[in-house]
N, C-alpha and C. Protein backbone atom coordinates (compact mmCIF):
# COMPACT_ATOMS: atom_id res chain seq x y z
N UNK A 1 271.55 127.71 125.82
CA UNK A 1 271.92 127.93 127.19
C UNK A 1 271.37 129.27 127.69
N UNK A 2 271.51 130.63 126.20
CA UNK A 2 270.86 131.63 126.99
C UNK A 2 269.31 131.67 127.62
N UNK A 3 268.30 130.59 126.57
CA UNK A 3 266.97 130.85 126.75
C UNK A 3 266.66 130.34 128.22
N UNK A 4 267.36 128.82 128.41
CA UNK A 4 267.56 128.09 129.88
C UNK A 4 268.03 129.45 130.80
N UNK A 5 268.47 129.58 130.97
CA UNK A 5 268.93 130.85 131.91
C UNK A 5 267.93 131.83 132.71
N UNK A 6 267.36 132.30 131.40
CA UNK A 6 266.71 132.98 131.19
C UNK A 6 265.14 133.02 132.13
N UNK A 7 264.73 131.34 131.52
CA UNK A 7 263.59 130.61 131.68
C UNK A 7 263.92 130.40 133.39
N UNK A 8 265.07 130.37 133.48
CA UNK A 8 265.01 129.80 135.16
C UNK A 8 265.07 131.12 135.83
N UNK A 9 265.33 132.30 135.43
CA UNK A 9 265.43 133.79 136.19
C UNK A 9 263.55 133.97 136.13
N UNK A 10 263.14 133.35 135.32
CA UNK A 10 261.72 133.85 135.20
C UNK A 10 260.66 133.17 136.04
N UNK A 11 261.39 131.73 136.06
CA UNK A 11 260.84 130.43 137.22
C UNK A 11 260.71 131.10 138.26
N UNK A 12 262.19 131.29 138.94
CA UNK A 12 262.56 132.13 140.54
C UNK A 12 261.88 133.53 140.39
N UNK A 13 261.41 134.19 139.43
CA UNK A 13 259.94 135.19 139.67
C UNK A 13 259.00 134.71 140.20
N UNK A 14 258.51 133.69 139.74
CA UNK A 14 257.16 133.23 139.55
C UNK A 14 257.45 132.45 141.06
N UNK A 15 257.99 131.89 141.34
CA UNK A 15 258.28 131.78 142.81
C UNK A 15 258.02 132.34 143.95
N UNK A 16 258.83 133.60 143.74
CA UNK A 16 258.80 134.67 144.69
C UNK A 16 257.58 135.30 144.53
N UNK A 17 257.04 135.29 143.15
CA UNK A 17 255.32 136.26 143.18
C UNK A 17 254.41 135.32 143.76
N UNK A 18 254.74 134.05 143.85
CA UNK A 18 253.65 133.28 144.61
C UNK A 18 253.64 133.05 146.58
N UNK A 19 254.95 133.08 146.76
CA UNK A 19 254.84 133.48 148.27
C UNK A 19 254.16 134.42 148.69
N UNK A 20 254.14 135.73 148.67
CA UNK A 20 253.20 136.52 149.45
C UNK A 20 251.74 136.48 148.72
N UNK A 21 250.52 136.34 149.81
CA UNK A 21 249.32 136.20 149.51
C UNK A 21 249.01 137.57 148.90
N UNK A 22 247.85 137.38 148.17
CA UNK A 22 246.96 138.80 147.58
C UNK A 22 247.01 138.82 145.98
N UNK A 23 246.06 139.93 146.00
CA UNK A 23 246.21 140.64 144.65
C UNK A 23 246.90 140.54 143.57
N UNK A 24 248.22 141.80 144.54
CA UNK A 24 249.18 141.76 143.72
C UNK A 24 250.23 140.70 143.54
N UNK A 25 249.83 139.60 144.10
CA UNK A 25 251.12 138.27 144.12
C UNK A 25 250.61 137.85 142.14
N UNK A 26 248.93 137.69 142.14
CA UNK A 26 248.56 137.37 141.07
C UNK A 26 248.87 138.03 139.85
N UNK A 27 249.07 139.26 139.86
CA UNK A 27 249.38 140.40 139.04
C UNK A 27 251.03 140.02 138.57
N UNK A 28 251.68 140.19 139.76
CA UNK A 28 253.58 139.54 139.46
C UNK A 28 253.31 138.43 138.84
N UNK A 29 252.70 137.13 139.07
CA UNK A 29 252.93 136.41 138.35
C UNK A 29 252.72 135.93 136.84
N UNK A 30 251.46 137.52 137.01
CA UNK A 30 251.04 137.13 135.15
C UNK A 30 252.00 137.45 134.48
N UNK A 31 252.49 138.84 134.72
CA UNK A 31 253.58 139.51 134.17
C UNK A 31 254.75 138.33 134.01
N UNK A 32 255.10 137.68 134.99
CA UNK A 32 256.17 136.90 134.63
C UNK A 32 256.07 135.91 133.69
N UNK A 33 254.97 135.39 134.42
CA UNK A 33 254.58 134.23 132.80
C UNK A 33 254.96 135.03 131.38
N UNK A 34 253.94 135.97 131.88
CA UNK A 34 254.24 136.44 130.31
C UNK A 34 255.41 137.11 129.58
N UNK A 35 256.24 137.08 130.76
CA UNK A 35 257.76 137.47 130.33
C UNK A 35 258.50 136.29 129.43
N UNK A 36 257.93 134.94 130.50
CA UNK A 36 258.64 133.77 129.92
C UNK A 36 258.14 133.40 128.84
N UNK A 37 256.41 133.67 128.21
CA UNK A 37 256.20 133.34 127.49
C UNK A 37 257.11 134.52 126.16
N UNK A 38 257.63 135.42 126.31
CA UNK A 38 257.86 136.31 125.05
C UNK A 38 259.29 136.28 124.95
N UNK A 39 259.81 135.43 126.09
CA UNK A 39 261.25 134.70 126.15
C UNK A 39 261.21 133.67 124.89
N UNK A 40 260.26 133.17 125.14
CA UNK A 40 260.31 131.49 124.14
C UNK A 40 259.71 132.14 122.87
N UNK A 41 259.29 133.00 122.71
CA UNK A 41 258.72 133.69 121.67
C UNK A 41 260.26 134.21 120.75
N UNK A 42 260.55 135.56 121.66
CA UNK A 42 261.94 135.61 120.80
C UNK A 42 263.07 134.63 120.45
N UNK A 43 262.90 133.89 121.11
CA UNK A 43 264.35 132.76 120.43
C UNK A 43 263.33 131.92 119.77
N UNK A 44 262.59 131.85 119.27
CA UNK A 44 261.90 131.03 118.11
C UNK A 44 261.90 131.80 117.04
N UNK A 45 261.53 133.72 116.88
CA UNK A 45 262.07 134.40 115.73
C UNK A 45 262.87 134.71 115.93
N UNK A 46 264.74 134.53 116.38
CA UNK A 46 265.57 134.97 116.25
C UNK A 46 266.36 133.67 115.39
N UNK A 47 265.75 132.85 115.54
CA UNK A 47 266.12 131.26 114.70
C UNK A 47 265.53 131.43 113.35
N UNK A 48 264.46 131.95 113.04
CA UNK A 48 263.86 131.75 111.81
C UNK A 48 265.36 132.47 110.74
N UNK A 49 265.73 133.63 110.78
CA UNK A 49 267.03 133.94 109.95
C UNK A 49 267.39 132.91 109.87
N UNK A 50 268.40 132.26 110.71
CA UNK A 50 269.34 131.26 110.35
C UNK A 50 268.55 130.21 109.63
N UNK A 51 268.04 129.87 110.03
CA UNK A 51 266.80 128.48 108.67
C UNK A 51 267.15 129.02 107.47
N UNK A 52 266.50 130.60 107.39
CA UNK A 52 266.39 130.76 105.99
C UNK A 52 267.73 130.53 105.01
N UNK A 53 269.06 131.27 105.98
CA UNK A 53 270.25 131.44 105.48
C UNK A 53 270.49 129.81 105.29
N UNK A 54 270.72 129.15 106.03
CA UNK A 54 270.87 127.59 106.20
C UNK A 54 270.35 126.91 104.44
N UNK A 55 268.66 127.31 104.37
CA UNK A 55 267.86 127.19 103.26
C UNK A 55 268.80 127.41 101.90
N UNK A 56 269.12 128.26 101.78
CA UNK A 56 269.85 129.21 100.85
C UNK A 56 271.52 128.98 100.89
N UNK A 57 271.70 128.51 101.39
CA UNK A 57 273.26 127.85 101.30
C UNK A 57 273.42 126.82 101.02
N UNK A 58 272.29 125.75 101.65
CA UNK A 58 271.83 124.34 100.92
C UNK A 58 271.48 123.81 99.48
N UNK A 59 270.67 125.07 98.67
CA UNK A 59 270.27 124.90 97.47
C UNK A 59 271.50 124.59 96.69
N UNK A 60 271.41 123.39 95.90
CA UNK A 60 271.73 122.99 95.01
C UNK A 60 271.31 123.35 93.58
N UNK A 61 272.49 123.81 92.77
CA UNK A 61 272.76 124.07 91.68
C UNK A 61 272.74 125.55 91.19
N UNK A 62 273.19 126.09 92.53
CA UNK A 62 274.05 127.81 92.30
C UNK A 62 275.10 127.68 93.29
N UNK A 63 276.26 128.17 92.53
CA UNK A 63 277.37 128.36 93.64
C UNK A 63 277.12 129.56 94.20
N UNK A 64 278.34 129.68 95.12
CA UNK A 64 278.49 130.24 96.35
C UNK A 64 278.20 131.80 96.15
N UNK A 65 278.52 132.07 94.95
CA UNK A 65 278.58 133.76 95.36
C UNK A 65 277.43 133.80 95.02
N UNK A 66 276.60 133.35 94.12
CA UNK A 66 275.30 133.84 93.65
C UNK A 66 273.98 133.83 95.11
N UNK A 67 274.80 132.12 96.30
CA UNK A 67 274.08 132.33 97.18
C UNK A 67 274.26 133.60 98.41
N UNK A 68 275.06 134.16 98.14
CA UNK A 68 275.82 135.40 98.92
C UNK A 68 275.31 136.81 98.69
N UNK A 69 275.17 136.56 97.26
CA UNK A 69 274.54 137.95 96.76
C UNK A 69 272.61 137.60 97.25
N UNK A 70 272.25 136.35 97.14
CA UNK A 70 270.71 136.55 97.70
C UNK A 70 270.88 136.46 98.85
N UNK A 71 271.43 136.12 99.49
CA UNK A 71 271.58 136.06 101.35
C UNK A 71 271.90 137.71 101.38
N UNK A 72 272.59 138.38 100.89
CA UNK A 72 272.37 139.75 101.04
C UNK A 72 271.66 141.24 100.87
N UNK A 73 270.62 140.46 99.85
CA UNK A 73 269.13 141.01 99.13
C UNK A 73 268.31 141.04 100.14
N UNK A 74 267.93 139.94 101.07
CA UNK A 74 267.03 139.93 101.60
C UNK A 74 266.78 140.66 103.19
């Protein structure tokens, strides 16, 4: 829900940088793109942790604390 949010505050940029003609309308809008693009960027590595932890809680044939103590190594 946060990235949606997010993605739509960055839409209604890219909006507003395209109404006024010129230059600098083109300039606002790269920047925004490229805001949205480093939007979708961070919530794709802020997910990779949880995989790993996910990974490591899944493994079969160590219990729990041993997966606790490597979830806390790393």
């Amino acid at each position: 829900m946060l990235i949606v949010g997010a993605l739509l505050v960055q839409l209604q940029e890219i909006a507003r940088a395209a109404a006024p003609a010129g230059g600098a309308a083109s300039v606002a809008s790269s920047a925004v793109l490229w805001g949205a693009g480093l939007t979708l960027f961070s919530s794709f590595i802020s997910a990779l942790p949880n995989v790993a932890y996910e990974k490591v809680l899944k493994t079969e044939g160590e219990n729990q604390w041993v997966n606790n103590v490597q979830v806390r190594a790393c």
